[in-house]
Protein backbone atom coordinates (compact mmCIF):
# COMPACT_ATOMS: atom_id res chain seq x y z
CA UNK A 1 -57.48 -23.48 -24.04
CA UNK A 2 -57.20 -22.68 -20.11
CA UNK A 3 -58.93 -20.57 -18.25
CA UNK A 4 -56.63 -18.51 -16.23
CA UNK A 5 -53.43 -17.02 -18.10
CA UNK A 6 -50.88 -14.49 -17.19
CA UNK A 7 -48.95 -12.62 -19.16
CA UNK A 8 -45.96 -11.15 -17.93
CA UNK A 9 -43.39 -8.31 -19.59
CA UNK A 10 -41.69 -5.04 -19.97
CA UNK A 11 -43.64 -1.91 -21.35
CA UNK A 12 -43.78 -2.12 -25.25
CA UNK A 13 -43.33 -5.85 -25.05
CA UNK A 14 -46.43 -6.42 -26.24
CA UNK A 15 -48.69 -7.72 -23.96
CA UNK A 16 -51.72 -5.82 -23.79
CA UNK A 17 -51.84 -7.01 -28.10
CA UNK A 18 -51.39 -10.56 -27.11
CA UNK A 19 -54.14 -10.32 -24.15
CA UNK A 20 -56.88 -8.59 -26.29
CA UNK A 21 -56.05 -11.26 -29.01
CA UNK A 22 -56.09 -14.20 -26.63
CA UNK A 23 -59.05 -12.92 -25.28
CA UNK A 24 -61.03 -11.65 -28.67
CA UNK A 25 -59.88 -15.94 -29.82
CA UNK A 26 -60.85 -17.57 -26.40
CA UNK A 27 -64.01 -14.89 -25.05
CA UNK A 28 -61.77 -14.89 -21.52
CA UNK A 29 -62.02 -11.22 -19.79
CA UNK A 30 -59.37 -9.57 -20.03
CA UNK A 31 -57.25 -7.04 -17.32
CA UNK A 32 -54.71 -5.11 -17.67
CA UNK A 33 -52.64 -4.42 -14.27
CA UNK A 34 -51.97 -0.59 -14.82
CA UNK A 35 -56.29 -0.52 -14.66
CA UNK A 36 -55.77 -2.35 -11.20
CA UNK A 37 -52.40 -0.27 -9.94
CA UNK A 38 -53.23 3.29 -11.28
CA UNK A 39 -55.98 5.59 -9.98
CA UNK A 40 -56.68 9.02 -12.22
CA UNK A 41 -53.43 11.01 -12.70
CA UNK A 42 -51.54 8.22 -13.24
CA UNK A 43 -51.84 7.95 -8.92
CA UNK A 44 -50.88 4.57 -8.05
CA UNK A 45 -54.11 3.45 -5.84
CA UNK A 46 -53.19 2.16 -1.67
CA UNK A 47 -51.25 -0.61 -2.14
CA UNK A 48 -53.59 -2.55 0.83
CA UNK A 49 -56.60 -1.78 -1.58
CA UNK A 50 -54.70 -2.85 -4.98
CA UNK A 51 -53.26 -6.02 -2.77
CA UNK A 52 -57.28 -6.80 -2.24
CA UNK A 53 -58.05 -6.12 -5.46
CA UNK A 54 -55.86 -8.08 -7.08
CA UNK A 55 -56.16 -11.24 -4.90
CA UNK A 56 -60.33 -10.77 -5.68
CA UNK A 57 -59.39 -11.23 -9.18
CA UNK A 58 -57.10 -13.91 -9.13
CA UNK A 59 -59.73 -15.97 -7.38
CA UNK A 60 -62.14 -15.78 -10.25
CA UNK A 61 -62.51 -18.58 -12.48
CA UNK A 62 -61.69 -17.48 -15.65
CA UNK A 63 -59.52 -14.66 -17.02
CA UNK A 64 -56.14 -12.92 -18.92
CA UNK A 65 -53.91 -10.63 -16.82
CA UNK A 66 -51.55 -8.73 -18.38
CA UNK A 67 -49.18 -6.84 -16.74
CA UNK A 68 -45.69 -6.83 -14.86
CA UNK A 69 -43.66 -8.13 -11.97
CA UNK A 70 -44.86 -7.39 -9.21
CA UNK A 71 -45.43 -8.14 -5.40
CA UNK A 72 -48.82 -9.86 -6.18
CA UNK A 73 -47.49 -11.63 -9.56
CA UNK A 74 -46.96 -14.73 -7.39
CA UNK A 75 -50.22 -15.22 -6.72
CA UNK A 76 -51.19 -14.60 -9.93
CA UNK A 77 -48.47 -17.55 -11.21
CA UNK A 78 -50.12 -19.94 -8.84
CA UNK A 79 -53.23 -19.44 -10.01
CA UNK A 80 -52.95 -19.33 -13.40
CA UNK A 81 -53.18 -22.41 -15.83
């Protein structure tokens, strides 16, 4: 199984199902992006400081991220397996 997968879709698509499964089957942390983008309130966080903190996670070695399309899902692609 690899280490690094991202899963990408609309809201309701079910990925936050898939990445608790994946990650319950394969022990890989999971993410989810909204935990990453939204601050209390449903605020969305700086995007300088959710830029950083996405690129920090993306460099670790081992991990599911769920979430959307986005600026930073690039990155993300790249790294994952």
């Amino acid at each position: 199984m690899s280490d690094r997968i991202a899963i990408i879709g609309i809201s309701g698509s079910g990925k936050s199902r898939l990445a608790r499964e994946l990650g319950a089957r394969s022990g890989l942390p999971v993410v989810q992006m909204d935990a990453l983008f939204w601050s209390g309130s449903w605020r969305p966080v700086p995007e300088a400081e959710y830029l950083a903190a996405h690129e920090c996670l993306i460099e670790s070695e081992r991990w599911i991220i769920e979430g959307y399309v986005d600026a930073a899902m690039a990155g993300r692609l790249r790294r994952a397996d």
